[in-house]
Protein backbone atom coordinates (compact mmCIF):
# COMPACT_ATOMS: atom_id res chain seq x y z
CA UNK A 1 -22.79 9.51 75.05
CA UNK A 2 -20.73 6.63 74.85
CA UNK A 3 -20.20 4.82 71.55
CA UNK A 4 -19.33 1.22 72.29
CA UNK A 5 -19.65 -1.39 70.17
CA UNK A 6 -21.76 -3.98 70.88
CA UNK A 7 -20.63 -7.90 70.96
CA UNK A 8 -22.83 -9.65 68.22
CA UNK A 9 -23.92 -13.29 68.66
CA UNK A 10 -24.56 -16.05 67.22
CA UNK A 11 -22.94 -18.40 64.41
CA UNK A 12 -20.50 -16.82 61.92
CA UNK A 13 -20.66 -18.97 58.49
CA UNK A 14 -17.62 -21.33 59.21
CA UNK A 15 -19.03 -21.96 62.08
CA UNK A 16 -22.95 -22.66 60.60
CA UNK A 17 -21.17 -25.15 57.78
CA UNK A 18 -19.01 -26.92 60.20
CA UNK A 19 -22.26 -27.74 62.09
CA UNK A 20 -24.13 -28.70 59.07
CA UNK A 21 -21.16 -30.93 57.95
CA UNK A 22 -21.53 -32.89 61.42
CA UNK A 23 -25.19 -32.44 61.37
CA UNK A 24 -25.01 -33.87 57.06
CA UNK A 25 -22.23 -36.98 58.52
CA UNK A 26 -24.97 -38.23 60.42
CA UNK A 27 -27.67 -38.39 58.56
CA UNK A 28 -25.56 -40.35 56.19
CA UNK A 29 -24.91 -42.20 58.86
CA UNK A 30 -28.55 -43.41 59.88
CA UNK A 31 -29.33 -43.63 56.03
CA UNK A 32 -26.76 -46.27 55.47
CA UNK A 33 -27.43 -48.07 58.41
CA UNK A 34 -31.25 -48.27 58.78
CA UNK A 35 -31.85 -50.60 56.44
CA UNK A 36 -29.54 -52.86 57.21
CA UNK A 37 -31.55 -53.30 60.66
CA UNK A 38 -34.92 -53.58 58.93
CA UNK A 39 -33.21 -56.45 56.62
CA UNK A 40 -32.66 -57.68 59.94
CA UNK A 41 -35.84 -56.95 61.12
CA UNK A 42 -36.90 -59.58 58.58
CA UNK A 43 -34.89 -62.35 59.50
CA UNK A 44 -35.83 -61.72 63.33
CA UNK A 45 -39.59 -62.39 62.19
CA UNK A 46 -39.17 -65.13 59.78
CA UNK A 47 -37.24 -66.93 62.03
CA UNK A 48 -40.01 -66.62 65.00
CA UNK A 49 -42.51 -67.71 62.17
CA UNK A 50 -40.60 -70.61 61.77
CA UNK A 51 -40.19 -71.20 65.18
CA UNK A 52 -44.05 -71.01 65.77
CA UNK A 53 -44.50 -73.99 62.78
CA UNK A 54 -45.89 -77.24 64.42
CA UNK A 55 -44.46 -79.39 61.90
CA UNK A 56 -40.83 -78.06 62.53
CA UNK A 57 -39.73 -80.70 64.43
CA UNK A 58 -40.64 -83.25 62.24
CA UNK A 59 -38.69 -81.69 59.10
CA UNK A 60 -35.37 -82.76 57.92
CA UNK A 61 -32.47 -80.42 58.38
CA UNK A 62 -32.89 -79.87 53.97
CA UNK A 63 -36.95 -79.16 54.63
CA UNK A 64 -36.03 -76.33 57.47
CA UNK A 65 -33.44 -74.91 55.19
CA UNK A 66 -35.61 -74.92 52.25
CA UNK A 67 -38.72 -73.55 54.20
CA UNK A 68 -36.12 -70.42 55.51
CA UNK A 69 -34.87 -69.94 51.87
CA UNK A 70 -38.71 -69.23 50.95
CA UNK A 71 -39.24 -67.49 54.15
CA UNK A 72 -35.85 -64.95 53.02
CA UNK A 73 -37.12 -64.83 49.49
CA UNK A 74 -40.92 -63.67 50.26
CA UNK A 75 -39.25 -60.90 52.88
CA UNK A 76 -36.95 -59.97 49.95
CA UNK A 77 -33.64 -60.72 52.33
CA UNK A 78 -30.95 -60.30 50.08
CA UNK A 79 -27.71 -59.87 52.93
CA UNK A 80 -27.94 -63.54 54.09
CA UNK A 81 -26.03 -66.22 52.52
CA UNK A 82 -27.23 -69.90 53.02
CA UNK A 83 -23.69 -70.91 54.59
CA UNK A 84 -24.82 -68.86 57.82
CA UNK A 85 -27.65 -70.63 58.29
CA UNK A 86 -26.63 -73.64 60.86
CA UNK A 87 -29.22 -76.56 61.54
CA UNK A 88 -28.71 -78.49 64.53
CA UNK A 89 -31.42 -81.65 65.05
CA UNK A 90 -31.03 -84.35 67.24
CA UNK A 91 -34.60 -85.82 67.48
CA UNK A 92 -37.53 -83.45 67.92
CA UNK A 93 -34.64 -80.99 69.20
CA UNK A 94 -34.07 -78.37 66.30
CA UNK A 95 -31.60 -75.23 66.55
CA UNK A 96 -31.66 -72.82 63.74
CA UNK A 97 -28.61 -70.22 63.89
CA UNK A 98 -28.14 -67.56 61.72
CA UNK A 99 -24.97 -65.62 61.86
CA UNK A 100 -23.82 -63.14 59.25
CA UNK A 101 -22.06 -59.77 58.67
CA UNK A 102 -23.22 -56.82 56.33
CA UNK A 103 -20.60 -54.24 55.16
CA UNK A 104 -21.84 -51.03 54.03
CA UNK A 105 -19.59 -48.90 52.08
CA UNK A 106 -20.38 -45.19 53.21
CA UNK A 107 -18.19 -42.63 51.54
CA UNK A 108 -14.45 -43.26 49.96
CA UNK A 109 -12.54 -46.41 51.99
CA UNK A 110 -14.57 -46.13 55.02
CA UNK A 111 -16.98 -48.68 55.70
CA UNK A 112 -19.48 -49.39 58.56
CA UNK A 113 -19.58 -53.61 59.67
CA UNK A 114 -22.67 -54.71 61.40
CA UNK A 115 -22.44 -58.52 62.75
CA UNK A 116 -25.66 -59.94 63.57
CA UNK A 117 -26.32 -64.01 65.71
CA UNK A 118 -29.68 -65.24 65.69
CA UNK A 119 -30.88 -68.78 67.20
CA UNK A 120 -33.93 -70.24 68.05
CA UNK A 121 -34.63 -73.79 69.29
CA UNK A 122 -37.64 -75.70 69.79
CA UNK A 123 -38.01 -79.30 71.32
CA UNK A 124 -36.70 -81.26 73.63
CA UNK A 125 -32.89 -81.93 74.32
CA UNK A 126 -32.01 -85.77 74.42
């Protein structure tokens, strides 16, 4: 009768928390960053609201900028700043451009930067 030992497997607990502390890093990871995309979400769909507007081409640069201001505030759109919101009109040619950044702070001095460019344009070119 031969009394080997047998090789046990599986995780030993070092092992089982180094997993969970990848595993834990990326959850924090999606939690941080999710909502930064459903902000932008937001933005995407106001802006195609805004797009689909009949009377966009016949608003002043100040009109469009004050209709997208209400169209942030209702979505509750807090990461855009009204400097990154670029008219362009020439005629019944209109190019709205939104361009901004959004730092999220995720644990000591490390930081995640998401940059985000947005443009629509409706009318004709002259």
């Amino acid at each position: 009768m031969s009394l080997t030992p047998k090789r046990e497997k599986g995780l030993t607990f070092i092992s089982l928390i180094f997993v969970l502390g990848i595993v834990g890093f990326f959850v924090l990871l999606i939690l941080k960053i999710a909502p930064i995309y459903m902000d932008h979400r937001k933005v995407v769909s106001s802006l195609n609201a805004l797009k689909a507007s009949p009377e966009l081409p016949n608003q002043s640069a100040g009109e469009i900028k004050v209709s997208i201001a209400k169209r942030f505030s209702m979505d509750y759109v807090n990461a855009i700043d009204y400097n990154d919101v670029k008219i362009t009109k020439r005629g019944s040619y209109v190019k709205v451009q939104v361009a901004y950044e959004v730092v999220e702070k995720i644990m000591g001095n490390a930081s995640v930067l998401v940059t985000f460019d947005d443009v629509i344009e409706v009318g004709e070119d002259s």
